[in-house]
PDB file of N, CA and C in Angstrom:
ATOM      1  N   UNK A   1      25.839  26.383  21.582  1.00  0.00           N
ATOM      2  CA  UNK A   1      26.330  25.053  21.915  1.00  0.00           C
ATOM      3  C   UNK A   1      25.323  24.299  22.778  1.00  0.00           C
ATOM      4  N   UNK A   2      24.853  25.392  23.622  1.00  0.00           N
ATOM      5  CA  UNK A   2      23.884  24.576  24.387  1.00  0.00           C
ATOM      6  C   UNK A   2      22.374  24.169  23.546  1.00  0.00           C
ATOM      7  N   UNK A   3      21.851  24.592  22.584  1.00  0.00           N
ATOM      8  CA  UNK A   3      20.757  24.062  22.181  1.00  0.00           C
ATOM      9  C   UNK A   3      21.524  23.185  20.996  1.00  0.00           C
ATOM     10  N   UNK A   4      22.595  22.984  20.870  1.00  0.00           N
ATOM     11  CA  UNK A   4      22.855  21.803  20.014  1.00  0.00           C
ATOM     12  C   UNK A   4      22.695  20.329  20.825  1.00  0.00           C
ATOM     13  N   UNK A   5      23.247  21.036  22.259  1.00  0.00           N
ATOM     14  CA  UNK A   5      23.585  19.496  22.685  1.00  0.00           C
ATOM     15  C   UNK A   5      22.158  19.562  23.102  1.00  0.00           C
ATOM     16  N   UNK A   6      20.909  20.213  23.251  1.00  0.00           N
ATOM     17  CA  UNK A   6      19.599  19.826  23.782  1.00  0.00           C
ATOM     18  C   UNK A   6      18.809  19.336  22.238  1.00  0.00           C
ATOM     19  N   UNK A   7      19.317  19.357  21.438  1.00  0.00           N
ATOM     20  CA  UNK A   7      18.453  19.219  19.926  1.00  0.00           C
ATOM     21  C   UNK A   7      19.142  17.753  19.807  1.00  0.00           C
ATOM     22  N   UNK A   8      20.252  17.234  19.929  1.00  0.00           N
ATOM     23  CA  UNK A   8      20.994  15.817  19.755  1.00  0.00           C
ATOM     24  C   UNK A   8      20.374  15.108  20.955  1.00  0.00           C
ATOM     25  N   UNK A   9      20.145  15.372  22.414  1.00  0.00           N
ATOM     26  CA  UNK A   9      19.637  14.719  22.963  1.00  0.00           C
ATOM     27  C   UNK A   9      17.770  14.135  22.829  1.00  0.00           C
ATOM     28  N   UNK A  10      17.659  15.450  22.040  1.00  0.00           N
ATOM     29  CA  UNK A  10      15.774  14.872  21.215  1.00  0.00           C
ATOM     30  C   UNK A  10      15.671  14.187  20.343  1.00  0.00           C
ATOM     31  N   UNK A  11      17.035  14.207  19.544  1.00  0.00           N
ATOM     32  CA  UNK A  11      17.106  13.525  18.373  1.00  0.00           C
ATOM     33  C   UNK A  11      17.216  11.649  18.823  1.00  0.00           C
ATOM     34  N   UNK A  12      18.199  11.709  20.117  1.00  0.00           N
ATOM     35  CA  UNK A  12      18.479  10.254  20.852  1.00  0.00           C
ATOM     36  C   UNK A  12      17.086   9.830  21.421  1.00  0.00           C
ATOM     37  N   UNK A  13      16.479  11.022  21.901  1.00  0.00           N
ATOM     38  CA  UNK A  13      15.324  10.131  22.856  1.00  0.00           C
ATOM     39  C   UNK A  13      14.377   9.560  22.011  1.00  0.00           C
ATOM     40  N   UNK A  14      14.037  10.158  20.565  1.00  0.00           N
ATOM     41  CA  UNK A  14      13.184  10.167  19.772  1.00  0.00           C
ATOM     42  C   UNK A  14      13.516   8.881  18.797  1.00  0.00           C
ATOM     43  N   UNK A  15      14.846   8.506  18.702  1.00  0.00           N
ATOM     44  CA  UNK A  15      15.710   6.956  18.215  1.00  0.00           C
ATOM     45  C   UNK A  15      15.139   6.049  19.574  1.00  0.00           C
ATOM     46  N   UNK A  16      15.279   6.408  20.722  1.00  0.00           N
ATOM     47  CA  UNK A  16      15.011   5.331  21.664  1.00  0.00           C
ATOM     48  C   UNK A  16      13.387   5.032  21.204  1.00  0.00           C
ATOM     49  N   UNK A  17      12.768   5.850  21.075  1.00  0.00           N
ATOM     50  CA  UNK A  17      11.258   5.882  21.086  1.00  0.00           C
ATOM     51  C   UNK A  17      10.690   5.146  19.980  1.00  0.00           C
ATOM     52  N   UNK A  18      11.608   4.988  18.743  1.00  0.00           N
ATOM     53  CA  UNK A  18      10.892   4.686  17.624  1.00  0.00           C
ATOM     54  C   UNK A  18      11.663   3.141  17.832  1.00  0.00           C
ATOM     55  N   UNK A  19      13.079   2.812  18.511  1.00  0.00           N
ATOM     56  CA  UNK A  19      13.423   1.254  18.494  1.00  0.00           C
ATOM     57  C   UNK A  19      12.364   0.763  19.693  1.00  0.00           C
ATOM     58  N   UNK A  20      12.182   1.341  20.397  1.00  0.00           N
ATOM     59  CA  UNK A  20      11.229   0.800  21.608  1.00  0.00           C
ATOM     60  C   UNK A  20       9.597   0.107  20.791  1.00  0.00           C
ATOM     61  N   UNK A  21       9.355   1.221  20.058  1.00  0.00           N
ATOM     62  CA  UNK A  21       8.011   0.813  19.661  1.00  0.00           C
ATOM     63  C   UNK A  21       8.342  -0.057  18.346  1.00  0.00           C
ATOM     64  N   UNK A  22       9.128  -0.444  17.729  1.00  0.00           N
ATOM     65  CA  UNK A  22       9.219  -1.347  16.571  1.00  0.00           C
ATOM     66  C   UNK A  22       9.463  -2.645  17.269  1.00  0.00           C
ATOM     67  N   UNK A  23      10.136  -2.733  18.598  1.00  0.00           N
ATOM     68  CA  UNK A  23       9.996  -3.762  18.842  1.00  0.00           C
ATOM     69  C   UNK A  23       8.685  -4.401  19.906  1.00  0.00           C
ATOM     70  N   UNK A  24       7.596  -3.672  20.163  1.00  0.00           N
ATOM     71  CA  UNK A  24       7.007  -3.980  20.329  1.00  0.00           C
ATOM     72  C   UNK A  24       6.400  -4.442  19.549  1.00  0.00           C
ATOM     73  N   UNK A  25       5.948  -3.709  18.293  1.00  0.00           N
ATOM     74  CA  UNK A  25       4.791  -4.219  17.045  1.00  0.00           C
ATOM     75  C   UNK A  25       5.092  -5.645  16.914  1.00  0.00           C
ATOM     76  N   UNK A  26       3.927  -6.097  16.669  1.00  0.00           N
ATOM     77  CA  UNK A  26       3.980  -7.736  16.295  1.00  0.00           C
ATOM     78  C   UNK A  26       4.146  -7.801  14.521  1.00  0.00           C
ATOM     79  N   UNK A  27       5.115  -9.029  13.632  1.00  0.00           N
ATOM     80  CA  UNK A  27       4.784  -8.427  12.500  1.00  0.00           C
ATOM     81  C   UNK A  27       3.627  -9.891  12.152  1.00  0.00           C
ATOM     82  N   UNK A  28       2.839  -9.246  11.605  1.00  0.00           N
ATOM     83  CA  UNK A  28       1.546 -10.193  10.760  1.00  0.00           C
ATOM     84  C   UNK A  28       2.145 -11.040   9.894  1.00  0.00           C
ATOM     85  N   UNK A  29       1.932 -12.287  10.044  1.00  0.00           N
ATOM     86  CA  UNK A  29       2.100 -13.024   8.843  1.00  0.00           C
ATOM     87  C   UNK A  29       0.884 -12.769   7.867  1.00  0.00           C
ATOM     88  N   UNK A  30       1.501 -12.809   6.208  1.00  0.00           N
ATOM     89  CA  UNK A  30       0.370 -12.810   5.189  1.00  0.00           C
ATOM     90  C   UNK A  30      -0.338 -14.080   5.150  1.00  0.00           C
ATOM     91  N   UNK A  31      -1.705 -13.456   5.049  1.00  0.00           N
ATOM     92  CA  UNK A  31      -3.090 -14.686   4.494  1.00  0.00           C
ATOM     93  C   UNK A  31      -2.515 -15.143   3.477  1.00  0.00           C
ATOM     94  N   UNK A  32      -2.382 -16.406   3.332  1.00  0.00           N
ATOM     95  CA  UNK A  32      -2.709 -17.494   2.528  1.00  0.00           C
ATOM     96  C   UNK A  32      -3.967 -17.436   1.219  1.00  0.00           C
ATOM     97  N   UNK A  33      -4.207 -17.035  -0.002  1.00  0.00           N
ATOM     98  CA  UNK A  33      -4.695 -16.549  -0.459  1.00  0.00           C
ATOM     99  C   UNK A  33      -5.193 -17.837  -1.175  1.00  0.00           C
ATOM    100  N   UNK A  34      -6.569 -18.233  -1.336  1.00  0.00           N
ATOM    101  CA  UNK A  34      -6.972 -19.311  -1.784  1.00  0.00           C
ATOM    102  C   UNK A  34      -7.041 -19.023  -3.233  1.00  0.00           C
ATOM    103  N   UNK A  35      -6.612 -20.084  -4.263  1.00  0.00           N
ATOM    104  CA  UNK A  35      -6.652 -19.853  -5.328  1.00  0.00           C
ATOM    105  C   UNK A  35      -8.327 -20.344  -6.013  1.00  0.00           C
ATOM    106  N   UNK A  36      -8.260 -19.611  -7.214  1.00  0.00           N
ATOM    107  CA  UNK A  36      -9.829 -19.058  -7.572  1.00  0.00           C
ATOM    108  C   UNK A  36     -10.994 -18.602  -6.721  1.00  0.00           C
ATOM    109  N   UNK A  37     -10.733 -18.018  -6.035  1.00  0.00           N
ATOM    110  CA  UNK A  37     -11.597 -17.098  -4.911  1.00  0.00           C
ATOM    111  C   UNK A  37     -12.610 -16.505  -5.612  1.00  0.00           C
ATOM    112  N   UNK A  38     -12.323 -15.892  -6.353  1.00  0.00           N
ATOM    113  CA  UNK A  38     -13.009 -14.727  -7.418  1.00  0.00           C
ATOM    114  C   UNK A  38     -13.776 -15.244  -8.795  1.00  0.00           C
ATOM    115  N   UNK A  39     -13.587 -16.438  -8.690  1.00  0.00           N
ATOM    116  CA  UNK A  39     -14.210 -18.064  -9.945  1.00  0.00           C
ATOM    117  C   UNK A  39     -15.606 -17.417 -10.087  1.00  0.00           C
ATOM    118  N   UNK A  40     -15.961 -17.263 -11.332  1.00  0.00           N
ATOM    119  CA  UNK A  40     -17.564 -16.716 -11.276  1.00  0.00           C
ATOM    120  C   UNK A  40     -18.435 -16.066 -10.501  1.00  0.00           C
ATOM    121  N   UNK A  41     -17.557 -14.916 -10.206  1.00  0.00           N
ATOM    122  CA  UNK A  41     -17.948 -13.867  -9.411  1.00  0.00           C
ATOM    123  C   UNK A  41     -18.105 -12.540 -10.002  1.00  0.00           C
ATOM    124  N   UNK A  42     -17.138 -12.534 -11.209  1.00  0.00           N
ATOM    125  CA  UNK A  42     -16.853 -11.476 -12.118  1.00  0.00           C
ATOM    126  C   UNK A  42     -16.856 -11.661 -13.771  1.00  0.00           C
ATOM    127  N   UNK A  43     -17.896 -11.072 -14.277  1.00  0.00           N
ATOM    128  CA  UNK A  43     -18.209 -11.679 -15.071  1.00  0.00           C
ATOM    129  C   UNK A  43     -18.198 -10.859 -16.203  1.00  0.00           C
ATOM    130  N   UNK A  44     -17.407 -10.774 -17.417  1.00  0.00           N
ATOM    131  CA  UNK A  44     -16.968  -9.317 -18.700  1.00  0.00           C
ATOM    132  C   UNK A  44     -17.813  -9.778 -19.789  1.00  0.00           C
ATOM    133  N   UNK A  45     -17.865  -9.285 -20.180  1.00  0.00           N
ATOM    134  CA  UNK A  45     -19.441  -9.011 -21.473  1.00  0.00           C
ATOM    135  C   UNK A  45     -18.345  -9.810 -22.313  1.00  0.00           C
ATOM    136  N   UNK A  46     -19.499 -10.502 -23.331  1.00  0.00           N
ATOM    137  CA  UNK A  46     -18.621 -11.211 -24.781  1.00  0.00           C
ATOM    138  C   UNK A  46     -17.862  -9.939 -25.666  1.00  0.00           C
ATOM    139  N   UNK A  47     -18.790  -8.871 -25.557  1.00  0.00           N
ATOM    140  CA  UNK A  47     -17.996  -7.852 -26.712  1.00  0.00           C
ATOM    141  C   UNK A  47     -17.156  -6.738 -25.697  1.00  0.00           C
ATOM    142  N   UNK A  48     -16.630  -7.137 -24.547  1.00  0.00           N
ATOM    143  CA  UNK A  48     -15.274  -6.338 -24.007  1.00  0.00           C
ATOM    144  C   UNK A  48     -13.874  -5.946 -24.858  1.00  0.00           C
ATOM    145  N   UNK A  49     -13.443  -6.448 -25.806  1.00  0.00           N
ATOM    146  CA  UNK A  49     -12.881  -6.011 -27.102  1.00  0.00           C
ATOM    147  C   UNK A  49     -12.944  -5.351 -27.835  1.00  0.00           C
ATOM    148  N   UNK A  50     -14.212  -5.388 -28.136  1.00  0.00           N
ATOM    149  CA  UNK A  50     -14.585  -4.467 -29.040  1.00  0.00           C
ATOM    150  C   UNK A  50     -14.500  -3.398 -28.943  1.00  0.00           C
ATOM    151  N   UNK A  51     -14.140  -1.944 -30.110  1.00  0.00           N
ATOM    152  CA  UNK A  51     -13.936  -0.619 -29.961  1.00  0.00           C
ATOM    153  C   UNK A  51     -15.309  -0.014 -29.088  1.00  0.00           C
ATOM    154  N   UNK A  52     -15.321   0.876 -28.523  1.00  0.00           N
ATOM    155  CA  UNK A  52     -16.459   1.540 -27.976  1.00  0.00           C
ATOM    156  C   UNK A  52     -17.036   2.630 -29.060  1.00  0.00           C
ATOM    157  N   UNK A  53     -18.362   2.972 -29.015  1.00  0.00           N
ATOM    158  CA  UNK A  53     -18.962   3.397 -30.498  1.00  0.00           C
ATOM    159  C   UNK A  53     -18.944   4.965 -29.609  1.00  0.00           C
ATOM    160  N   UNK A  54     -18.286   5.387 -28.641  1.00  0.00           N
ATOM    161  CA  UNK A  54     -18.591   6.877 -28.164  1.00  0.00           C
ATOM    162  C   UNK A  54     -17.274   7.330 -28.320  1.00  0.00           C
ATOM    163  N   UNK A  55     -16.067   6.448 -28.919  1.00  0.00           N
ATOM    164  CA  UNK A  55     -14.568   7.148 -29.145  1.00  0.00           C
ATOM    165  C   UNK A  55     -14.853   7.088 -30.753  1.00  0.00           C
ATOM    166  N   UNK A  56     -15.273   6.960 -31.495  1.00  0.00           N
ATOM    167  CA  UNK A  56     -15.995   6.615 -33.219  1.00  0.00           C
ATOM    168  C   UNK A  56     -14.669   8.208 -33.267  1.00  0.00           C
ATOM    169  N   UNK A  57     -15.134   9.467 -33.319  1.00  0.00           N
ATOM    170  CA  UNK A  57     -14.850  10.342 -33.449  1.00  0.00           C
ATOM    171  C   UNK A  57     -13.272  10.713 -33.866  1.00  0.00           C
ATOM    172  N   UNK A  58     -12.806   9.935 -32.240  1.00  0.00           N
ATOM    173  CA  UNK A  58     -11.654  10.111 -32.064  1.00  0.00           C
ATOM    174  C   UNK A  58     -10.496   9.297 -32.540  1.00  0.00           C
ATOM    175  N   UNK A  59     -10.860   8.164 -33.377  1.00  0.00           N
ATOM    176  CA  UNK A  59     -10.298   7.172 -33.675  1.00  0.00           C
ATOM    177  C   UNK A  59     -10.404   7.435 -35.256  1.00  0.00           C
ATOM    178  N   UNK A  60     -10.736   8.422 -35.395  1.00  0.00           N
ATOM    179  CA  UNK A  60     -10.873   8.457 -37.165  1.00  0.00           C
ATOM    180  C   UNK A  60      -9.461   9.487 -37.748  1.00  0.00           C
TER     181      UNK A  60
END
């Protein structure tokens, strides 16, 4: 009985500990994400479609 009531009181201090520190954390607002950021930065080959000639094998 007695290490129940010492295991419920770790269990309380350890609830105090985790509401204590959540309310400290600040929460971040999200960045604002500028649209076309990435505009001709990234650039895919004309023949990206096309089958790859090293699966030939496996595709037959």
């Amino acid at each position: 009985m007695i290490r129940c009531l010492w295991l419920k009181k770790k269990v309380s201090d350890f609830i105090d500990f985790l509401l204590f520190k959540s309310s400290q954390t600040k929460i971040k607002e999200p960045k604002t994400r500028a649209f076309g950021f990435f505009k001709d930065k990234v650039k895919m080959s004309s023949d990206f479609d096309e089958p790859i000639s090293d699966f030939d094998k496996y595709m037959e």
